[in-house]
Each structure stands twice: as C-alpha cells, then as structure tokens.
Protein backbone atom coordinates (compact mmCIF):
# COMPACT_ATOMS: atom_id res chain seq x y z
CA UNK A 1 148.93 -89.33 212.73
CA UNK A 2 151.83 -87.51 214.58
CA UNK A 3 152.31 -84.93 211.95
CA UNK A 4 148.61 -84.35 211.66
CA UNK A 5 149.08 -83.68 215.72
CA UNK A 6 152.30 -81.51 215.04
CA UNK A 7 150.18 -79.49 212.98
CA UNK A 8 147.25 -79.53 214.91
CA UNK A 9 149.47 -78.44 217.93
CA UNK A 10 151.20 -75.57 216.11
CA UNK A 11 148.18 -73.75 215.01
CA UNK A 12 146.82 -74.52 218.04
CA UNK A 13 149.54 -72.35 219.56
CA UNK A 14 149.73 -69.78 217.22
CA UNK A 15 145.88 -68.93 217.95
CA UNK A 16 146.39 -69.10 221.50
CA UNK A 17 149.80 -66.77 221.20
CA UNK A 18 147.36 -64.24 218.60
CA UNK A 19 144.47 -64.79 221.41
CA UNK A 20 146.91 -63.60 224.25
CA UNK A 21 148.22 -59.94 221.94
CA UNK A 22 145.44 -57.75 223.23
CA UNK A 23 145.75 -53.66 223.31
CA UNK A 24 143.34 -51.15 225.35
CA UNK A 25 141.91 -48.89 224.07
CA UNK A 26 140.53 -46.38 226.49
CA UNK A 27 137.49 -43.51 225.47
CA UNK A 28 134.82 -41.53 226.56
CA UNK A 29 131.42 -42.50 226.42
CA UNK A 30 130.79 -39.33 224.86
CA UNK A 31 132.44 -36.99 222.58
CA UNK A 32 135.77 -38.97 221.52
CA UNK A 33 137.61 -38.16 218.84
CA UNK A 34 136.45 -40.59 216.37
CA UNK A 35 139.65 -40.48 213.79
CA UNK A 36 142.00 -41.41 216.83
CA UNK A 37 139.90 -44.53 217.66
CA UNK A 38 138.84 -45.80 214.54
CA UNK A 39 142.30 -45.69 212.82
CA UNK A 40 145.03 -46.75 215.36
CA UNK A 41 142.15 -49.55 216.06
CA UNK A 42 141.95 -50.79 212.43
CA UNK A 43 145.87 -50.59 212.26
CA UNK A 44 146.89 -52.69 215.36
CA UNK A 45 143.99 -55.28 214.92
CA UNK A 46 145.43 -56.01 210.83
CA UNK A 47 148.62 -56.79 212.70
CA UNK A 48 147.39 -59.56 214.97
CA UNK A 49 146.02 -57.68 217.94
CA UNK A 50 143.06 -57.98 219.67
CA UNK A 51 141.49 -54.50 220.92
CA UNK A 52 139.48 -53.97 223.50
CA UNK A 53 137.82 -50.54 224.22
CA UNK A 54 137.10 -49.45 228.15
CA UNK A 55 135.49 -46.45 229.27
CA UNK A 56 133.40 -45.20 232.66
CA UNK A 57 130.59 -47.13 231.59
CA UNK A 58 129.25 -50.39 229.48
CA UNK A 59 127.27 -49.63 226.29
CA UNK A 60 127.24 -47.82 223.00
CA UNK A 61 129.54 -45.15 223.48
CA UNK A 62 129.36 -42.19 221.00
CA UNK A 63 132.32 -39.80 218.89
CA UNK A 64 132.54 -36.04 218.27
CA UNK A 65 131.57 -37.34 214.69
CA UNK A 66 128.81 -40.01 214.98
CA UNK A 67 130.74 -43.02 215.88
CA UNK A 68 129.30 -45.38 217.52
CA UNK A 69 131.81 -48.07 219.38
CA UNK A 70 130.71 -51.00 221.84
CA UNK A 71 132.55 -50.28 225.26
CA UNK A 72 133.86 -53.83 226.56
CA UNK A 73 134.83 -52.89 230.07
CA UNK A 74 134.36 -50.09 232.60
CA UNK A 75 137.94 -48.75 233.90
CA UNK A 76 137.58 -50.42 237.22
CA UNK A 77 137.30 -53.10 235.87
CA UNK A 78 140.79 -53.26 233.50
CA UNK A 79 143.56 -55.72 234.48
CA UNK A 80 146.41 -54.22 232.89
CA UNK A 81 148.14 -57.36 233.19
CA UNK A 82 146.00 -58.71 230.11
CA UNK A 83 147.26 -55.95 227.77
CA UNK A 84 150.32 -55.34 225.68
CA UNK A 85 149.62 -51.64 225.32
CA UNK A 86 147.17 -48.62 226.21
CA UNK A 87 146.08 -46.03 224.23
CA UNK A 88 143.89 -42.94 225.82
CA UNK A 89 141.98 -41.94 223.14
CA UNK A 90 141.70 -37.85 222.98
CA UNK A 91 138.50 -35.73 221.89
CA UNK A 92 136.57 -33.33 224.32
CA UNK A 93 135.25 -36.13 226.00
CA UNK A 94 138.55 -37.16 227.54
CA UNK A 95 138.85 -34.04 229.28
CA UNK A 96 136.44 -36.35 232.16
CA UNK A 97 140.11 -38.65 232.54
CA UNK A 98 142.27 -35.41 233.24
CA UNK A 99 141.82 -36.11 236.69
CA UNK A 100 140.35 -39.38 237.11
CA UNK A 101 141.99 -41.52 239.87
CA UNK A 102 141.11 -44.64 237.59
CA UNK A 103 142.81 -43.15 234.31
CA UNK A 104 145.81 -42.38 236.54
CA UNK A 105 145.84 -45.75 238.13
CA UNK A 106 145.81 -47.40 234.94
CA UNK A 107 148.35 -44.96 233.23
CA UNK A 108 150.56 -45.41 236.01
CA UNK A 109 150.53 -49.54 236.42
CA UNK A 110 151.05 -49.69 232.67
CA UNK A 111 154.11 -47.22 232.91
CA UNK A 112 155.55 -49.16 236.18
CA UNK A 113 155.13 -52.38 233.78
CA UNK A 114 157.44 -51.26 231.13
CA UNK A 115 154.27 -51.43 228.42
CA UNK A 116 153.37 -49.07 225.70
CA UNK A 117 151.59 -46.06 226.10
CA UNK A 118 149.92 -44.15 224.22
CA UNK A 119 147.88 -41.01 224.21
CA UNK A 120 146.87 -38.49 221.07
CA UNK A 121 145.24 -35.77 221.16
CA UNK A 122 143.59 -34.41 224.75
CA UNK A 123 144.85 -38.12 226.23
CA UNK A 124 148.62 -37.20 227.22
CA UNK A 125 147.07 -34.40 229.48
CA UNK A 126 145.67 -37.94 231.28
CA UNK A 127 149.64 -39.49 231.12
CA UNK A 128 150.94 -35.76 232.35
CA UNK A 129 148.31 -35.92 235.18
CA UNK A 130 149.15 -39.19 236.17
CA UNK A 131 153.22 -38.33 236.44
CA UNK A 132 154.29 -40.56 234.06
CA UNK A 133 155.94 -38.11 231.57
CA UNK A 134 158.20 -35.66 233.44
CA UNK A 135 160.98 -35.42 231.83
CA UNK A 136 159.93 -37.40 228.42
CA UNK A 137 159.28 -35.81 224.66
CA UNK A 138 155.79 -35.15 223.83
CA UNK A 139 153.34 -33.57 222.23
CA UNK A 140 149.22 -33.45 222.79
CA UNK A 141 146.52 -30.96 221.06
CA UNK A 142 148.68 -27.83 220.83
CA UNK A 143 146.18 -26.19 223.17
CA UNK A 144 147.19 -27.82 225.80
CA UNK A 145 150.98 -27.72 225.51
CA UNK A 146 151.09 -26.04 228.47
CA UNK A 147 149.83 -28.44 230.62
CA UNK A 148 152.44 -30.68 229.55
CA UNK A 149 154.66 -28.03 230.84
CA UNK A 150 154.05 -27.63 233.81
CA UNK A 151 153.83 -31.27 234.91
CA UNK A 152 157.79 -31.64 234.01
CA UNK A 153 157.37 -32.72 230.09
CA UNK A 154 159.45 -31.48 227.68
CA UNK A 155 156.56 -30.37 224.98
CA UNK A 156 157.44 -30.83 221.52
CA UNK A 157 154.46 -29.80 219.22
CA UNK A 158 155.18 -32.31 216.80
CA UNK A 159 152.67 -34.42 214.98
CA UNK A 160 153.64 -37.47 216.74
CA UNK A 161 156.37 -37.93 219.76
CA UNK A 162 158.41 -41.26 221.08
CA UNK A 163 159.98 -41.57 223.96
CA UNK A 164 160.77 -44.63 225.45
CA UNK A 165 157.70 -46.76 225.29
CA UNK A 166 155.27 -43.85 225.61
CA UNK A 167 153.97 -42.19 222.37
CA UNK A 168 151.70 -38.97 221.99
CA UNK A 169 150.13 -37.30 219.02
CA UNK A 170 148.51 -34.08 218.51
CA UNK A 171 145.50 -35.08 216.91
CA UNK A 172 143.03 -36.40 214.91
CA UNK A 173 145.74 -35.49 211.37
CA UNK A 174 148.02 -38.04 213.18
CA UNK A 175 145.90 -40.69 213.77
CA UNK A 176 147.75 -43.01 210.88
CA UNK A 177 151.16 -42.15 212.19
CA UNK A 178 150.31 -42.07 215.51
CA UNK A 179 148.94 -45.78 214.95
CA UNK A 180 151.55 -47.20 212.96
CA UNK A 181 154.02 -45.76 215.31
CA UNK A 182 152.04 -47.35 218.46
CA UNK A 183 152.31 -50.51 216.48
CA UNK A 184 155.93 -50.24 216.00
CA UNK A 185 156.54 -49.90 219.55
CA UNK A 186 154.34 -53.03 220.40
CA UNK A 187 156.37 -54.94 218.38
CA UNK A 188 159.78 -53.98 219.18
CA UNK A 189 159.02 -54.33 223.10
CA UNK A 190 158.83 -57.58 223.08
C-alpha cells in the first residue's frame, strides 16, 4: 500500500511539475506568420511544455497563410509570472505590437525576470521597442535591420541570434532553428 502511494505520489508530481512548464506565445489576430507559430509551437510542446497563445483579442485568430489558431488570452490579461518563456511571433500582423504599451510591458517584465525571450521575424522590432536589446546580438526580417540599429542593438543578419536569454530569428526559413534553439535556452535556464 505505501509503494502503490510512492508511486501514486511521484506521478502525481511529475504531472503537476509538466502542468507548471508553460511558454507564451504571443500573435496577431491577423496576418501572423504562420511557419513561426506553428513550428516553434509543435517543438516546445513535444518537449513537455504547455503553450499558450495571447493576442489583443479572444477568438480564432488567422495567419498570412490560412492558419487558424485559438487565442487563449488577451495581452492584458498575461501574468508573466505563469510562463517560462515568451515568444513574439513575427508576420505583418505584428507590426500592431511595434509600439504597443502592452507588448512592451510584457517584453520588459519577462526581460527584468531573467526568462527567455524570443522574437523571429517582425517580433524583435517589439523587444527593440521595448529597450530590452541595446547592446545584445540580433537579428529580425532583414528589412528591418535598421530598426534594430538605431535602438542600440548590435544587428547581426543571421538566421538565428543568442544572446543571453533572448533569441531572434529572421524569419519564417528559421522557424525549426529558431525553435529548437528557444527550447535549448528553456532548458538550460533553469
């Protein structure tokens, strides 16, 4: 009867530790990139994470390519404290988060938290916005390399850029390395 509890007891706690590993994943309702959702999304939930997708409103939110993705949460209503990691999700719909005192908020309480970050495509305009990468390595959608610039990061152009906890990637091509990468950093920060 006691080892049936031990058992009982460990599981128990290993569903309740798997329950607690959640990432946010953060879109717009319309026009996201569909690649750089669907695939880091896929990747970190196979590896025990449970992702949650926000955006400026509740509903069936819709990609560049035809995706359609339940939206869990509005931003306001995001407790960052519940999350491991963020990931702003790029596309031409996240040019509505380059200066979005919500996006920045979040960004920003995430960064002061010492969790990962992550942004690919349009999205590290959002992290550059919110002052959270001057002086850090990264790269975004080459056309807007010179935003990065002039908020103080040091643009790379690569596919996909680390530094510290934050990660960026330059687009929908990256999405696999980008997500694997984003993993990697999950898992080493703790």
């Amino acid at each position: 009867m006691v080892k049936l509890f031990s058992i009982f007891f460990l599981f128990s706690t290993l569903l309740l530790n798997c329950a607690e590993k959640k990432v946010l994943m953060i879109i717009a309702f319309e026009n996201f990139r569909d690649e750089e959702l669907v695939i880091p999304r896929r990747i970190i939930q196979k590896n025990g994470f449970t992702v949650k997708v926000a955006s400026w409103k509740k509903g069936i939110a819709k990609g560049m390519l035809g995706t359609k993705v339940k939206v869990d949460m509005k931003l306001d209503e995001v407790n960052v404290d519940e999350f491991e990691g963020v990931i702003f999700v790029g596309g031409i719909g996240a040019t509505k988060y380059f200066n979005d005192k919500t996006a920045h908020r979040i960004a920003k309480e995430f960064y002061k938290k010492k969790k990962v970050i992550g942004a690919i495509c349009f999205g590290p305009v959002i992290l550059a916005n919110a002052d959270i990468l001057k002086g850090k390595r990264a790269t975004c959608f080459y056309t807007k390399g010179k935003v990065l610039i002039s908020k103080g990061a040091k643009y790379t152009g690569k596919e996909v850029e680390v530094d510290g906890l934050i990660i960026t990637g330059n687009g929908p091509k990256a999405a696999e390395k980008f997500g694997y990468g984003f993993l990697k950093l999950l898992k080493s920060s703790k």
